[in-house]
N, C-alpha and C. Protein backbone atom coordinates (compact mmCIF):
# COMPACT_ATOMS: atom_id res chain seq x y z
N UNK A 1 43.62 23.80 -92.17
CA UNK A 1 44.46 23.13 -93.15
C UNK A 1 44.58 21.65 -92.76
N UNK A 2 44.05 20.73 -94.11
CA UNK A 2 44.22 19.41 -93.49
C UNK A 2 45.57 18.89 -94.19
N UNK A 3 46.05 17.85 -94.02
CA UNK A 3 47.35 17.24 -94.61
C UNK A 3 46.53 16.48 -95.42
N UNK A 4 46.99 16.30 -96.81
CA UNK A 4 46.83 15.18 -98.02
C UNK A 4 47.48 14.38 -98.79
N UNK A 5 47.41 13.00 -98.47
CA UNK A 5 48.88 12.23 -99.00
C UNK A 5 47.87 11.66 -100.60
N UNK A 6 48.74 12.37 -101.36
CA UNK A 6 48.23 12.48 -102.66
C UNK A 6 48.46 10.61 -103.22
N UNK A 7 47.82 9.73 -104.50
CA UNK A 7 48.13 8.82 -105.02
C UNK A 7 49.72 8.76 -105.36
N UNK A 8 50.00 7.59 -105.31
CA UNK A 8 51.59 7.50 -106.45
C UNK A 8 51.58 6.76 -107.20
N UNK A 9 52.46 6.31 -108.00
CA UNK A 9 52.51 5.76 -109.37
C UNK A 9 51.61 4.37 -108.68
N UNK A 10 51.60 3.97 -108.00
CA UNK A 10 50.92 2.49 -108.42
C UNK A 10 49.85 2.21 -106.91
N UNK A 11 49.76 3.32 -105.73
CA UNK A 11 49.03 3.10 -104.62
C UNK A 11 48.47 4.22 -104.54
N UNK A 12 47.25 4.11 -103.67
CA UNK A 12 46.08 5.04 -103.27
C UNK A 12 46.07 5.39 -101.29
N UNK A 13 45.64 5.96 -100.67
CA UNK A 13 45.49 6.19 -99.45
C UNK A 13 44.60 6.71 -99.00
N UNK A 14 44.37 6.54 -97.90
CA UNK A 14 43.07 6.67 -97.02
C UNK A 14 43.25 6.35 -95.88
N UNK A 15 42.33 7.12 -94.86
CA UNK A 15 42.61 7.12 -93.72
C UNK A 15 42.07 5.99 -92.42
N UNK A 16 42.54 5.32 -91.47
CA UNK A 16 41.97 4.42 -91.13
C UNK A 16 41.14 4.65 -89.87
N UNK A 17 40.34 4.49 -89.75
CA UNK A 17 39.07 4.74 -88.14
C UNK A 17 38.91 3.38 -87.57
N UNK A 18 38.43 3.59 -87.20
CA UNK A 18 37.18 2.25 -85.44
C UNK A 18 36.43 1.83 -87.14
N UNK A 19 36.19 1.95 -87.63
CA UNK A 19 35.57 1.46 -89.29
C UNK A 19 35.77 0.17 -89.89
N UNK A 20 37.46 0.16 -89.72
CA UNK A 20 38.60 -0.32 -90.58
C UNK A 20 39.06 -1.54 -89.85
N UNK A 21 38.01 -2.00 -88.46
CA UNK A 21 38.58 -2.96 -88.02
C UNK A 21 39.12 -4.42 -88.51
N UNK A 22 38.34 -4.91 -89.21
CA UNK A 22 38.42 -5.89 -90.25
C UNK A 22 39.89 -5.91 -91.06
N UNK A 23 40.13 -4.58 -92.09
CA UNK A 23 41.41 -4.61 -92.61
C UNK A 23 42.00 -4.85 -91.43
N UNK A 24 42.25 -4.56 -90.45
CA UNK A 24 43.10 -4.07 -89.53
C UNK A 24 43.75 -5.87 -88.98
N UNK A 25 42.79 -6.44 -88.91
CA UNK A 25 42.57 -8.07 -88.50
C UNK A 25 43.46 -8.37 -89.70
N UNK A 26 42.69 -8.50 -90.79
CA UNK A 26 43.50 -9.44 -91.88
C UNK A 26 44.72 -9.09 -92.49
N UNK A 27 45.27 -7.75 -92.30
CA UNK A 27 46.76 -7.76 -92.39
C UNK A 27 47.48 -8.52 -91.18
N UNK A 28 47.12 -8.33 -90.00
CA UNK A 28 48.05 -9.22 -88.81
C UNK A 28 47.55 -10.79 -88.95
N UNK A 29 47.07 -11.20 -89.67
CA UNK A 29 46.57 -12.88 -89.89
C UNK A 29 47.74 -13.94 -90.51
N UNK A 30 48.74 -13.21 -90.25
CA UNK A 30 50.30 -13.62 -91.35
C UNK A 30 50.82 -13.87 -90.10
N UNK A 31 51.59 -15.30 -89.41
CA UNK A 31 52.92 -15.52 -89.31
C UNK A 31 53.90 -14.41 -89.24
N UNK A 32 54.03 -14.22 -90.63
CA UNK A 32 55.05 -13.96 -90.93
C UNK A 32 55.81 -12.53 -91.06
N UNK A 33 53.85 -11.88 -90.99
CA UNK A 33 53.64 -10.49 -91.12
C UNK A 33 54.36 -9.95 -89.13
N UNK A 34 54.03 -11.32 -88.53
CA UNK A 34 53.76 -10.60 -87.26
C UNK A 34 55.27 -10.95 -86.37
N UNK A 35 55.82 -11.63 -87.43
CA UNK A 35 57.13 -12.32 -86.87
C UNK A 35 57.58 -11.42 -86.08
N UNK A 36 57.92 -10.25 -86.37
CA UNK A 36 58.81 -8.99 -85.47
C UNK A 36 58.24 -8.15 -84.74
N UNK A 37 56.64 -8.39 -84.85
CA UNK A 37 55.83 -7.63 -83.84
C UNK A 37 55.65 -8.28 -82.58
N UNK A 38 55.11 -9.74 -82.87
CA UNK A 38 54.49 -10.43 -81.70
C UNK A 38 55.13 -11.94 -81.84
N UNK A 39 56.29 -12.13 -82.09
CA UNK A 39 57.41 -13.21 -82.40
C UNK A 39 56.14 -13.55 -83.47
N UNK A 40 55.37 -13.89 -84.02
CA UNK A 40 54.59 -14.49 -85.34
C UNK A 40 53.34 -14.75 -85.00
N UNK A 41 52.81 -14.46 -83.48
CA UNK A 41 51.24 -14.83 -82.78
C UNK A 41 50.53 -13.47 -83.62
N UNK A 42 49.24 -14.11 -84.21
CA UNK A 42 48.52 -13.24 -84.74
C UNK A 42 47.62 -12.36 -84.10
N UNK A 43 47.10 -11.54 -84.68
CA UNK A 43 45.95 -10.48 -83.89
C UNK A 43 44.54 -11.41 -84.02
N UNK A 44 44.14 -11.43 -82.95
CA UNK A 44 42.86 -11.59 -82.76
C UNK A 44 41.78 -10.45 -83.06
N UNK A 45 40.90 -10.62 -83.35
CA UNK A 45 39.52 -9.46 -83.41
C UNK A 45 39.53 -8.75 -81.75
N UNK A 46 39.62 -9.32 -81.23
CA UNK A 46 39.34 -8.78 -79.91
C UNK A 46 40.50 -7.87 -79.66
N UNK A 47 42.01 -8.51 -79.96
CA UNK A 47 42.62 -7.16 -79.35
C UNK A 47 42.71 -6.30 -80.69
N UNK A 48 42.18 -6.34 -81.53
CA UNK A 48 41.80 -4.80 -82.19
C UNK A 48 41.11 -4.12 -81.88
N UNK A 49 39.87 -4.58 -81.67
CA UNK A 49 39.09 -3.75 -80.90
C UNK A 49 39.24 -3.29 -79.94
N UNK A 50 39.57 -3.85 -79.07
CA UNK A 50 40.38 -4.04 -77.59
C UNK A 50 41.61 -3.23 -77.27
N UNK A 51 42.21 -3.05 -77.96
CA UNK A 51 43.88 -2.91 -77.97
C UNK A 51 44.15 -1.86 -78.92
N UNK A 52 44.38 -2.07 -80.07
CA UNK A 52 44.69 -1.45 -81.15
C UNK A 52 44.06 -0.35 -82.09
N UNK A 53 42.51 -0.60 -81.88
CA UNK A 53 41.80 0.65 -82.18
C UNK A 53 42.12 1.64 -81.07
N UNK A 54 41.55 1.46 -79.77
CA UNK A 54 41.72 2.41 -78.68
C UNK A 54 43.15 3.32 -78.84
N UNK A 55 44.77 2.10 -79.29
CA UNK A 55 45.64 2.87 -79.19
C UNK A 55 45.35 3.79 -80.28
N UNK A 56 44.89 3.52 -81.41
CA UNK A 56 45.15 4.10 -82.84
C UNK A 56 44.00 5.73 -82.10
N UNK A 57 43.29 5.49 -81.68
CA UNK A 57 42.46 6.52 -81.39
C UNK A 57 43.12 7.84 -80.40
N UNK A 58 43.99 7.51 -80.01
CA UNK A 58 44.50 7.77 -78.89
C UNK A 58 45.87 8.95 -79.48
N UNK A 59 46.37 8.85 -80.65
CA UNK A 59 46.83 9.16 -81.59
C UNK A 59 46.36 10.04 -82.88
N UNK A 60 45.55 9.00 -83.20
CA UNK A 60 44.66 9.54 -84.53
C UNK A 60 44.62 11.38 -84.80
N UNK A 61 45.47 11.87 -85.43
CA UNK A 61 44.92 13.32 -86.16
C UNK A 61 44.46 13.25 -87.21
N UNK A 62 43.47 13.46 -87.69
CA UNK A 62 43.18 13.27 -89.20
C UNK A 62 44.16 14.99 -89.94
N UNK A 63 43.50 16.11 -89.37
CA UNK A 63 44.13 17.14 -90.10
C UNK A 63 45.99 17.16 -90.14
N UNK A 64 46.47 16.43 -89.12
CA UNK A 64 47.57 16.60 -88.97
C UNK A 64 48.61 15.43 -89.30
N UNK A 65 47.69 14.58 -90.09
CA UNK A 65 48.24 13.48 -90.78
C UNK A 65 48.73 12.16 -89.73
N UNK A 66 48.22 12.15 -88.86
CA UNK A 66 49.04 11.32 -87.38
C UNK A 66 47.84 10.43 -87.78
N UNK A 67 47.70 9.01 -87.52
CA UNK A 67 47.49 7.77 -88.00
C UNK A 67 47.74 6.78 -88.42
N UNK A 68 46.66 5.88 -89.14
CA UNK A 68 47.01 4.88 -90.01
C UNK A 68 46.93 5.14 -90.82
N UNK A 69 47.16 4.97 -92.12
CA UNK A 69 46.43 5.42 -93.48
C UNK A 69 47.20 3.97 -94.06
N UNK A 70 45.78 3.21 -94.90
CA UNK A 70 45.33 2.63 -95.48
C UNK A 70 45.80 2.67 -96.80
N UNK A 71 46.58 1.02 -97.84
CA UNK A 71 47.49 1.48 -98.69
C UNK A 71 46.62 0.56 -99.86
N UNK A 72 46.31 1.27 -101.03
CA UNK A 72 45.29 0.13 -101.58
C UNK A 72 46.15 0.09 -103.17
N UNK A 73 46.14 -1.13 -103.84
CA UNK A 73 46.90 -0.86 -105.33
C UNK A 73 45.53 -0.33 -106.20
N UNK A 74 46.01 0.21 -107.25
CA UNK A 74 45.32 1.37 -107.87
C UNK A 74 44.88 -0.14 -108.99
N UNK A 75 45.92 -0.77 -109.72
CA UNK A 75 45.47 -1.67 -110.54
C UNK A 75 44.21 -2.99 -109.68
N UNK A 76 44.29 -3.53 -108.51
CA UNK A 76 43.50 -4.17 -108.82
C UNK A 76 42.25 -3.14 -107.28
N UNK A 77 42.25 -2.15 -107.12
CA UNK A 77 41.55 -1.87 -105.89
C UNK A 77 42.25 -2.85 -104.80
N UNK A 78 43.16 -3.81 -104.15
CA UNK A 78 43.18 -4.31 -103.06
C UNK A 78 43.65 -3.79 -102.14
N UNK A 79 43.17 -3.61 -101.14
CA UNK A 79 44.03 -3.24 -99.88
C UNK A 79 45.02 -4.03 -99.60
N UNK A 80 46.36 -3.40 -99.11
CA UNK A 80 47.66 -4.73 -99.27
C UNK A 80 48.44 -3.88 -98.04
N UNK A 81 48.03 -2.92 -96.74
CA UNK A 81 48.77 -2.75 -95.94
C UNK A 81 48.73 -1.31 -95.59
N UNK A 82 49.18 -1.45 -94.60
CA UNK A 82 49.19 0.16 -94.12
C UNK A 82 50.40 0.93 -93.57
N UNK A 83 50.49 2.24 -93.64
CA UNK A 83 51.68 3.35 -92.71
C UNK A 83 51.15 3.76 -91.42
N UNK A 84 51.79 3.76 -90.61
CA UNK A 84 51.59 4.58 -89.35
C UNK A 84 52.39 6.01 -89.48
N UNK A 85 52.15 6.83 -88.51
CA UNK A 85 52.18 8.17 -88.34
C UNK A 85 52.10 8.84 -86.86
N UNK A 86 52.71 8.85 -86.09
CA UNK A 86 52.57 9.36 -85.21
C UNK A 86 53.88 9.92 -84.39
N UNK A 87 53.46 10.86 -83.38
CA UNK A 87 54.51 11.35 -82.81
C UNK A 87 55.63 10.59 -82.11
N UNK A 88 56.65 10.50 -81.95
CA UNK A 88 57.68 9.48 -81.88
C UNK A 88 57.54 9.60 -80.57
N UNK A 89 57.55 8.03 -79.83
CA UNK A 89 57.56 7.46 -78.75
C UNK A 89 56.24 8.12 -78.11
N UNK A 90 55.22 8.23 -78.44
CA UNK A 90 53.92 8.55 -78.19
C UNK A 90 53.16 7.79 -76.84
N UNK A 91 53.47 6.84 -76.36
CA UNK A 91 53.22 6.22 -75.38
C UNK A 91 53.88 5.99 -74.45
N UNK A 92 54.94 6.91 -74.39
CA UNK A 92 56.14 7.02 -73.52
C UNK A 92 56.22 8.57 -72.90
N UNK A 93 56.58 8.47 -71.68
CA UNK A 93 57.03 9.77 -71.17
C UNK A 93 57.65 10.59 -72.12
N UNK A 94 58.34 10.41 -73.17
CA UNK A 94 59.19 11.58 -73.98
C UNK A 94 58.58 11.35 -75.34
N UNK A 95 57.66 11.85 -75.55
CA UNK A 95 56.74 11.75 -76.89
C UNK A 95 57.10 13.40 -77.76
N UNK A 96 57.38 13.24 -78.62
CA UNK A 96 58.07 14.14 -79.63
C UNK A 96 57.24 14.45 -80.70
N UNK A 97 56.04 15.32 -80.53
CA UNK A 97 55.70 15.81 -81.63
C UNK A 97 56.12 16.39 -83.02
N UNK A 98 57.69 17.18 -82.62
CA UNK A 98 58.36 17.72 -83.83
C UNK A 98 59.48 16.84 -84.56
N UNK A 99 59.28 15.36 -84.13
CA UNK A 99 59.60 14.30 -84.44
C UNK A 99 58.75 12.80 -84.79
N UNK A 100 58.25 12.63 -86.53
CA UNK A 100 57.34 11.65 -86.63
C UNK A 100 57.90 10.67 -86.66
N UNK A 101 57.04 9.44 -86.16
CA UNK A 101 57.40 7.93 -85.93
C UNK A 101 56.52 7.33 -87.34
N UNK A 102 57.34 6.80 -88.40
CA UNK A 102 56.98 6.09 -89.23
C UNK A 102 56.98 4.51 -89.02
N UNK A 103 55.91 3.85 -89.51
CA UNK A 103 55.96 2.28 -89.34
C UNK A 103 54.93 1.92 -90.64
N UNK A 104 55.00 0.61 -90.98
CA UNK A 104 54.30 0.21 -92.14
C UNK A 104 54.27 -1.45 -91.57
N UNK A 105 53.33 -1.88 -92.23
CA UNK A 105 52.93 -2.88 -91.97
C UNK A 105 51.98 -3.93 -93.23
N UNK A 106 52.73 -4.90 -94.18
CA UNK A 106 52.04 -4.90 -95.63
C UNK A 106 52.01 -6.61 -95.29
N UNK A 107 50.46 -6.98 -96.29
CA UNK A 107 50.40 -8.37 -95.88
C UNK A 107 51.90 -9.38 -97.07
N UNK A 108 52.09 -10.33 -96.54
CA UNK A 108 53.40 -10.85 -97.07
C UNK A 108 53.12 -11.05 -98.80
N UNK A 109 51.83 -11.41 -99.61
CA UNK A 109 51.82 -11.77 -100.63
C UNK A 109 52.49 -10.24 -101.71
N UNK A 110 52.59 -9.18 -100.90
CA UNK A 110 52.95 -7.72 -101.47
C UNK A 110 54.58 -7.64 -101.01
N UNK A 111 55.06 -8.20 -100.20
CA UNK A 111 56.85 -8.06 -100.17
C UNK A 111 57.48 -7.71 -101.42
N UNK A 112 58.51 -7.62 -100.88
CA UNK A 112 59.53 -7.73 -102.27
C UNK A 112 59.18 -7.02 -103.44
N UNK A 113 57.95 -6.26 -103.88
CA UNK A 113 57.58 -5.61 -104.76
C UNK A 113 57.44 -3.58 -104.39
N UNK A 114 58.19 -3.30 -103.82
CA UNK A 114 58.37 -1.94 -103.60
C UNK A 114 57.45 -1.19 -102.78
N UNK A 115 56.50 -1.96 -102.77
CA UNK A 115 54.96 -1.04 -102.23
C UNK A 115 55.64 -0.68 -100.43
N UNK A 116 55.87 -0.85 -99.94
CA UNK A 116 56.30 -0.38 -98.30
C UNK A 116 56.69 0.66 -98.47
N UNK A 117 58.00 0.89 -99.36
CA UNK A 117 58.95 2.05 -99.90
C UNK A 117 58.40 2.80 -100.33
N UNK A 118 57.53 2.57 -101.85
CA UNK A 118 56.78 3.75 -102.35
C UNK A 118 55.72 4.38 -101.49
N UNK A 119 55.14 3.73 -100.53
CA UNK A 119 53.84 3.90 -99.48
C UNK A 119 54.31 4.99 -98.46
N UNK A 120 55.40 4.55 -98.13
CA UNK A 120 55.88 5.24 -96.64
C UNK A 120 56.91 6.80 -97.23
N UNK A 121 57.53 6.49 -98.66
CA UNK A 121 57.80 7.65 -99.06
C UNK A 121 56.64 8.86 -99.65
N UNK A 122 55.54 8.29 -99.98
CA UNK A 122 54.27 9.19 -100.30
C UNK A 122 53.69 9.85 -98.85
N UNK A 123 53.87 9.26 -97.87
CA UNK A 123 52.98 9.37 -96.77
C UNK A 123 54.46 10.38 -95.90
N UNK A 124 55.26 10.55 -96.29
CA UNK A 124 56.55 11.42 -95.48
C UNK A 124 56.46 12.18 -96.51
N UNK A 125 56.51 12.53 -97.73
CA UNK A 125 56.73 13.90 -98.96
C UNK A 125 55.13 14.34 -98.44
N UNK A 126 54.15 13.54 -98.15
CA UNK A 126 53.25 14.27 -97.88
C UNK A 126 53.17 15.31 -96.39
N UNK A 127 53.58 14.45 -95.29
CA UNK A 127 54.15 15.53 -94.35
C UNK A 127 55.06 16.10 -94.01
N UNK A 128 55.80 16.56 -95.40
CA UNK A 128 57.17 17.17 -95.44
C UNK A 128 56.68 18.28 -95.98
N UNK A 129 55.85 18.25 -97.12
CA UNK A 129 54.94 19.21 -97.36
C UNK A 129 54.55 20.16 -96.65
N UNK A 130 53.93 19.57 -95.99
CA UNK A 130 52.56 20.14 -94.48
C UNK A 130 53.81 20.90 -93.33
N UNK A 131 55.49 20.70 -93.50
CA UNK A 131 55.91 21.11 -92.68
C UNK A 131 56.71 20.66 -91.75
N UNK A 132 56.73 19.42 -91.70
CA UNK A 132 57.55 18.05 -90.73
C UNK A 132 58.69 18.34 -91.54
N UNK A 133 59.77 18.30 -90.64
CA UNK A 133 61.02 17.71 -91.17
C UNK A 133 61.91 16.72 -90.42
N UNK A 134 61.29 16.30 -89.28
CA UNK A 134 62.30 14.97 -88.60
C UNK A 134 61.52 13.76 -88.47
N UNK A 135 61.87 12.68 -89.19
CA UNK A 135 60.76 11.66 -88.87
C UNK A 135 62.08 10.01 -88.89
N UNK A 136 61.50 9.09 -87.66
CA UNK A 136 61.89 8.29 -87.56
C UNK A 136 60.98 6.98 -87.43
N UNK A 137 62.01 5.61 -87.36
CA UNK A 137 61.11 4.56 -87.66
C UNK A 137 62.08 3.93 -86.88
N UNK A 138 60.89 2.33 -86.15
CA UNK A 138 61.78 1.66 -85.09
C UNK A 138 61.46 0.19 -85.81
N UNK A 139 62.33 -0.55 -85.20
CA UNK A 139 61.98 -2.27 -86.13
C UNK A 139 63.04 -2.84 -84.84
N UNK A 140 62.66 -4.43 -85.11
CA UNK A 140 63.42 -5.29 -84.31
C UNK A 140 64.63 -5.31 -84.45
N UNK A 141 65.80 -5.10 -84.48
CA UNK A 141 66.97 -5.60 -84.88
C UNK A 141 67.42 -6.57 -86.21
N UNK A 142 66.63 -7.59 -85.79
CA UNK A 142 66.49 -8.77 -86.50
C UNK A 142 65.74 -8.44 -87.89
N UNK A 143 65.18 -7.56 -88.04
CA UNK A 143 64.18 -6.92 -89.16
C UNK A 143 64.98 -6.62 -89.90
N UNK A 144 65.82 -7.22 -90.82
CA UNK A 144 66.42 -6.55 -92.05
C UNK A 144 65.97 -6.42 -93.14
N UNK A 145 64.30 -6.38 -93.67
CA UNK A 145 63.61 -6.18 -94.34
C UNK A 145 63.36 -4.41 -93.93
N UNK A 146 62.51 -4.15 -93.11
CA UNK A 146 62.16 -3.05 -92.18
C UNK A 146 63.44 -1.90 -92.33
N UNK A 147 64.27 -2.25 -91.94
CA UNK A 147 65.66 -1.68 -91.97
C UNK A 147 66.01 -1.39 -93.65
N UNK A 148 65.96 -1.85 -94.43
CA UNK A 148 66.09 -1.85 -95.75
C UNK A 148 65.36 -0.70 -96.09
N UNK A 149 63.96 -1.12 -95.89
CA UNK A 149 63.45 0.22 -96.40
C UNK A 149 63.62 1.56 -95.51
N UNK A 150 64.08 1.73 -94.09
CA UNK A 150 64.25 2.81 -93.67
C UNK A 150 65.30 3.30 -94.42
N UNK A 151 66.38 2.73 -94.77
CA UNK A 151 67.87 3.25 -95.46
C UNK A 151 67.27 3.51 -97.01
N UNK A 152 66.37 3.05 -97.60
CA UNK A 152 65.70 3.59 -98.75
C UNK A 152 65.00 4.96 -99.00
N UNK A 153 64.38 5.39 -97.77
CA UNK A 153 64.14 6.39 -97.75
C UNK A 153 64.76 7.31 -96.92
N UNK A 154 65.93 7.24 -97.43
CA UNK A 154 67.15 8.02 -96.66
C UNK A 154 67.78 8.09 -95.10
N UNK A 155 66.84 7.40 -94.34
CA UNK A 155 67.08 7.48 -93.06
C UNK A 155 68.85 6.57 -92.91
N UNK A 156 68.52 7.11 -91.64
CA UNK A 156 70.17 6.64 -90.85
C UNK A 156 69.87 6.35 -89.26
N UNK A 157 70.91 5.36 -89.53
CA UNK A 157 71.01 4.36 -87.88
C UNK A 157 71.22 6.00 -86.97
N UNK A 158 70.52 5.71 -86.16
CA UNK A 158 70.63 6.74 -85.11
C UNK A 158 71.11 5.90 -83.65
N UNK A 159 70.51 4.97 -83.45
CA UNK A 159 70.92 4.14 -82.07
C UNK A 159 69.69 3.28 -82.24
N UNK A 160 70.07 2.41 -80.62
CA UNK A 160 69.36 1.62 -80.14
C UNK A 160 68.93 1.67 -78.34
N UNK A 161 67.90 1.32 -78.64
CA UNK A 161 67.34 1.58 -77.14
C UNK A 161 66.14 0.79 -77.26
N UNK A 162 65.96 0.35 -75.92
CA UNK A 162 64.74 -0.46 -74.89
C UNK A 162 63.36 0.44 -75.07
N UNK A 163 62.71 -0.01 -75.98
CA UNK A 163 61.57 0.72 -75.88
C UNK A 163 60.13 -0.48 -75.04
N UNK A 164 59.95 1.32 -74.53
CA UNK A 164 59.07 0.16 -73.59
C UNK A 164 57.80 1.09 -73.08
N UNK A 165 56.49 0.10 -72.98
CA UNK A 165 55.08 1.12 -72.71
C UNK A 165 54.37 0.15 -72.27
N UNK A 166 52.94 0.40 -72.32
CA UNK A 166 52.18 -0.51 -71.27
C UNK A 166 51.90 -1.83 -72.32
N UNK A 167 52.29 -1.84 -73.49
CA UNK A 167 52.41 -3.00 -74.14
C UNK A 167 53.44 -3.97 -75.12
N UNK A 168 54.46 -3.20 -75.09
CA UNK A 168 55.79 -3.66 -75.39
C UNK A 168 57.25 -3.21 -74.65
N UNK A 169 58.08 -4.38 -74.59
CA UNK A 169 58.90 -3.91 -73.75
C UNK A 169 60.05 -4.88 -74.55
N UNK A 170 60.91 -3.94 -75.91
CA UNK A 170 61.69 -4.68 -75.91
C UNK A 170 62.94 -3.90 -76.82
N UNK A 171 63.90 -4.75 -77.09
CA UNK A 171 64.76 -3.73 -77.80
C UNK A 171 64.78 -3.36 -79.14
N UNK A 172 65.00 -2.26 -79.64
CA UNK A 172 64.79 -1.52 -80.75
C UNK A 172 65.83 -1.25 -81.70
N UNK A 173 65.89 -1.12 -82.98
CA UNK A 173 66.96 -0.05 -83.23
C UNK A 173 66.14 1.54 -84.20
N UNK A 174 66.67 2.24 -83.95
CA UNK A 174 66.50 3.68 -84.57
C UNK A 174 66.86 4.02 -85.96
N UNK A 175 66.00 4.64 -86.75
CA UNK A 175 66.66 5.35 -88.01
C UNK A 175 66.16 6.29 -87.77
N UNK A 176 66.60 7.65 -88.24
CA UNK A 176 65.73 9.09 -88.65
C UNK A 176 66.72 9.71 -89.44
N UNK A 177 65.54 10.85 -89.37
CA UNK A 177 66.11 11.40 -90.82
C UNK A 177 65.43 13.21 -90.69
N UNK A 178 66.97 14.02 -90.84
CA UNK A 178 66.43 15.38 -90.95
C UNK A 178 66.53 16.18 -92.11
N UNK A 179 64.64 16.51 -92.81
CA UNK A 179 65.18 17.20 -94.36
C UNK A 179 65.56 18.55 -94.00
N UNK A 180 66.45 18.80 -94.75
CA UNK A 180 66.73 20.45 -95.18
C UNK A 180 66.24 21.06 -96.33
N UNK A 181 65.42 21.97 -96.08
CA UNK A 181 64.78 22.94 -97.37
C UNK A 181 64.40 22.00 -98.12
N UNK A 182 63.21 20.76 -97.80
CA UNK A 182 62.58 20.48 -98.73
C UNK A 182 61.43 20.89 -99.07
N UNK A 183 60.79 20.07 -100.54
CA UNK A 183 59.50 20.74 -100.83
C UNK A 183 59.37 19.29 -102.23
N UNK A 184 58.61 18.36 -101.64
CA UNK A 184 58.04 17.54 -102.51
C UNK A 184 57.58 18.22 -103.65
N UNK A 185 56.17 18.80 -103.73
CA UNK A 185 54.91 19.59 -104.47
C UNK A 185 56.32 20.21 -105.79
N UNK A 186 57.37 20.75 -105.28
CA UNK A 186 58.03 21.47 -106.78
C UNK A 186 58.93 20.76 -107.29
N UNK A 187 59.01 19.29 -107.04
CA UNK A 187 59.74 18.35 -107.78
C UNK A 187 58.94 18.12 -109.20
């Protein structure tokens, strides 16, 4: 059984590989995109390849929905950003499989127009489906964009804590979120 995050009203998905390096580059090519990742220093080609594929690989389930998946608009074909997926705190001693770590990441000319929200809620009804029911998301503090949309898709402040691995070491805050008796597919 593989997991399938079906189209939604206005985005498409797909999964991202060692392929996808390129998208992978030109979404982090933003300032502004990277403000809360890397204070605003952009990705180089090298640490994608270098860095960021390896982690993504390291992760990567395709059947079990753990990844990147790739967010494209249906009206013009563009790729405009991606969801992450993976087991929460995955690079840390206490990595939580029965707990997913949601993150999204969209280039800035797509803000403000819903696509993060509708993206990251297609890509959670899809593994709510498949069986997940606890999934959380981490952002800077300072991220009150990020934060917006976690409280959009129902999540709640859970805390804050120092997250820290062999490539970030800094402070966090928490949302998650536990469904009860759901079922996207019979809405």
């Amino acid at each position: 059984m593989t997991m399938n995050i079906e189209d939604s009203e206005r985005l498409t998905y797909s999964f991202v590989t060692e392929a996808d390096a390129a998208f992978l580059w030109e979404v982090d090519q933003d300032e502004a995109v990277m403000r809360y990742i890397t204070g605003g220093k952009v990705t180089t080609r090298e640490e994608i390849e270098g860095i960021f594929i390896p982690r993504l690989q390291a992760y990567a389930n395709f059947p079990l929905g753990w990844g990147i998946w790739r967010v494209t608009l249906k009206e013009t074909n563009e790729d405009i950003g991606w969801v992450l997926v993976r087991p929460m705190g995955f690079f840390t001693a206490t990595a939580d499989p029965e707990n997913l770590e949601l993150g999204w990441r969209f280039k800035r000319s797509f803000w403000g127009k819903g696509y993060a929200t509708e993206a990251t809620l297609s890509v959670r009804n899809a593994l709510a489906d498949f069986g997940i029911r606890q999934f959380s998301a981490v952002a800077n503090p300072a991220n009150k964009a990020s934060i917006a949309i976690m409280k959009k898709m129902g999540m709640k402040y859970s805390h804050n804590f120092h997250y820290q691995d062999e490539l970030f070491d800094e402070e966090v805050v928490v949302y998650s979120q536990q469904l009860q008796n759901y079922s996207y597919s019979n809405n």
